[in-house]
Protein backbone atom coordinates (compact mmCIF):
# COMPACT_ATOMS: atom_id res chain seq x y z
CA UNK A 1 -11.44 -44.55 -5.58
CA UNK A 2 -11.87 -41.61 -3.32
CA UNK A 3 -12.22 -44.34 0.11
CA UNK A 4 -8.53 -44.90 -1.31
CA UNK A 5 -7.82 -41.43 -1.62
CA UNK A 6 -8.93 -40.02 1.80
CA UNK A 7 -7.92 -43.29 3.59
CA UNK A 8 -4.28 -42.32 2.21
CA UNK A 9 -4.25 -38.79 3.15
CA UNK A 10 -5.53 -39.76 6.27
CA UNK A 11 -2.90 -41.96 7.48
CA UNK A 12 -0.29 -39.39 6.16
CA UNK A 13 -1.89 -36.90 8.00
CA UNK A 14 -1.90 -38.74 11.55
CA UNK A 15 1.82 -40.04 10.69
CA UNK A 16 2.88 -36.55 10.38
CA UNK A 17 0.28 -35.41 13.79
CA UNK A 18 2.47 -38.18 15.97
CA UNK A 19 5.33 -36.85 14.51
CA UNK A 20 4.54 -33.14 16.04
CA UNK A 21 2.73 -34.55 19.12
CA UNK A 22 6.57 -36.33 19.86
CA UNK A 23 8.81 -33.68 19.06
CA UNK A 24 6.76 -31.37 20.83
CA UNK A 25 6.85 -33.01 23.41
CA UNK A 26 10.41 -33.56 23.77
CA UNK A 27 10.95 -29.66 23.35
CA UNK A 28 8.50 -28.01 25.45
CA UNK A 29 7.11 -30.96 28.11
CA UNK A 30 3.84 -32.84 28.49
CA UNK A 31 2.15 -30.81 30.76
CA UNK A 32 0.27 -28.96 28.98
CA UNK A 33 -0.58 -30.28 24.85
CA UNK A 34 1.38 -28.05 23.11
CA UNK A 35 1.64 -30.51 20.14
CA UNK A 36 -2.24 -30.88 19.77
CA UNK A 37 -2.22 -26.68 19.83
CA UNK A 38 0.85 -26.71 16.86
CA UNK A 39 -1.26 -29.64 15.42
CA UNK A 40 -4.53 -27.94 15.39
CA UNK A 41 -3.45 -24.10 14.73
CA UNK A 42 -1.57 -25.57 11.75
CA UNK A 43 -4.09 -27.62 10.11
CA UNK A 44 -6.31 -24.74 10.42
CA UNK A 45 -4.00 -22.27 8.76
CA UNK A 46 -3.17 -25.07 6.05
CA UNK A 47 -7.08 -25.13 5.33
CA UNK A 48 -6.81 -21.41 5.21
CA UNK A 49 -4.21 -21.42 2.61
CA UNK A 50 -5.81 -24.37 0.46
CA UNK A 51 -9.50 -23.34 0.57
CA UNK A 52 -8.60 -19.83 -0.83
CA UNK A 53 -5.96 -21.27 -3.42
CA UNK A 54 -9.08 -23.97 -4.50
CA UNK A 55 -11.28 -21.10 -4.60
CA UNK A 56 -9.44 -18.78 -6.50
CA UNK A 57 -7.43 -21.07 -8.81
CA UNK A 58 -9.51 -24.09 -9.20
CA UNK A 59 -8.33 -26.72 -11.54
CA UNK A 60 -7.56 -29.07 -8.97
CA UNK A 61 -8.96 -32.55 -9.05
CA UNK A 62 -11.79 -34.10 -6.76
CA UNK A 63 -8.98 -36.31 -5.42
CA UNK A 64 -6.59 -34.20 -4.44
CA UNK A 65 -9.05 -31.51 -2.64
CA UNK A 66 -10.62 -34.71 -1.01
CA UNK A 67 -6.87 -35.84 -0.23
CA UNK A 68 -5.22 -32.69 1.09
CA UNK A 69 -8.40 -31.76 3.05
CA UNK A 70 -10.80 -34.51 4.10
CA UNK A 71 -7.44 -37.15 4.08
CA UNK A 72 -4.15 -35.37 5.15
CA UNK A 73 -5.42 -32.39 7.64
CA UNK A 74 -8.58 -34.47 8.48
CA UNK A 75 -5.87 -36.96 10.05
CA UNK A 76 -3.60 -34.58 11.00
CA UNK A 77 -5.91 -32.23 13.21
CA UNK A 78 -7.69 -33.87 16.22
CA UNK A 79 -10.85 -32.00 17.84
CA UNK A 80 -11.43 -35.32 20.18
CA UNK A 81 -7.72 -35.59 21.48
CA UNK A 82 -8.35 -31.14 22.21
CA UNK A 83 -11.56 -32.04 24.00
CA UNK A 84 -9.67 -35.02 26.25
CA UNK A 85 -6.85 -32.82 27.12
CA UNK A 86 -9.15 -29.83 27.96
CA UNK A 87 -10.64 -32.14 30.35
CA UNK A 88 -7.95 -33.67 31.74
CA UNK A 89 -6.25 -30.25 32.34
CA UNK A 90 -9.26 -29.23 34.14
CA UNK A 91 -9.56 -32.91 36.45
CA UNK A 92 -6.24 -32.51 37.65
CA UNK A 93 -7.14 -28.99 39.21
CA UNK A 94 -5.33 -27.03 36.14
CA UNK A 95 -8.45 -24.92 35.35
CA UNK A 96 -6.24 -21.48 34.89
CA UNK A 97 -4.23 -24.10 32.22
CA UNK A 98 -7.44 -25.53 30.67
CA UNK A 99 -9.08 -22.29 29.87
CA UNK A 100 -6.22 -20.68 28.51
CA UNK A 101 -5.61 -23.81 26.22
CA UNK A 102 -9.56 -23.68 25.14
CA UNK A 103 -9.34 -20.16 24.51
CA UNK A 104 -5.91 -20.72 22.72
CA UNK A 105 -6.72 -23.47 20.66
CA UNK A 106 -10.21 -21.94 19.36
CA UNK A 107 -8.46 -18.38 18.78
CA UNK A 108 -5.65 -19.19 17.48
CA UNK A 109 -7.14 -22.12 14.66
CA UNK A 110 -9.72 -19.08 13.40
CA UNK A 111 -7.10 -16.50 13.02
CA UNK A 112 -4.38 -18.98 11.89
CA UNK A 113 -7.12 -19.89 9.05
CA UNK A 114 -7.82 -16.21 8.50
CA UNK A 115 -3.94 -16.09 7.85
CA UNK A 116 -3.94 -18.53 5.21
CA UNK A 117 -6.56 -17.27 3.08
CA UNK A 118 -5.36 -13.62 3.23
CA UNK A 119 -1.59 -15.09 2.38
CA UNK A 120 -3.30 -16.81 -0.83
CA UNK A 121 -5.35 -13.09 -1.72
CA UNK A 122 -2.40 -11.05 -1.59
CA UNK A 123 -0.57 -13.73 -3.99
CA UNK A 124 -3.47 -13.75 -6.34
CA UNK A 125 -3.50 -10.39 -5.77
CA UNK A 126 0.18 -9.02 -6.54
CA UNK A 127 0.15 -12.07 -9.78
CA UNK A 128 -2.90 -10.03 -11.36
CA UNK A 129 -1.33 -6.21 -10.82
């Protein structure tokens, strides 16, 4: 039952990554992956926000911790499609571009993550004052 459960999320979660990866790139251009960025600092603050609420609330099931994170943001962030576009930035000469997105990407995911558990303390917080 939890194959099912993950494999659901999962799917979900890369539906809703092509849906970003498209409209993102209809807004700002495909040259550099500004959908896999969204995609990636997103996830990461959505972990943020769901690891603290788990940890602090609890009384969630197996399922839905193992389809929310392993399933949904498992399918909806991509480390291997960040890794191919940091290389293909830098093989078409766009090193200045390839750093920047490296640096981004990594930076932005850990403090985006940091967000999302500090959001869920100052909840918990103001709901025990």
């Amino acid at each position: 039952m939890l194959y099912l459960v993950v494999f659901l999320g999962a799917g979900l979660g890369g539906a809703f990554r092509l849906g970003i990866n498209e409209l993102a790139a209809r807004l700002l251009g495909i040259e550099f992956p500004f959908g896999t960025l969204i995609i990636n600092v997103l996830g990461a603050f959505i972990m943020g926000l769901l690891t603290e609420y788990f940890a602090f609330r609890g009384g969630m099931s197996q399922e839905m911790r193992l389809f929310l994170t392993t399933g949904l943001l498992g399918g909806f962030t991509t480390f291997s499609t960040f890794a191919l576009e940091s290389v293909m930035l830098w093989e078409r000469g766009q090193q200045i571009p390839a750093i920047a997105y490296i640096a981004l990407s990594v930076f932005l995911s850990i403090a985006a993550l940091m967000g999302g558990l500090a959001i869920v303390r100052l909840i918990i917080q103001a709901q025990t004052v």
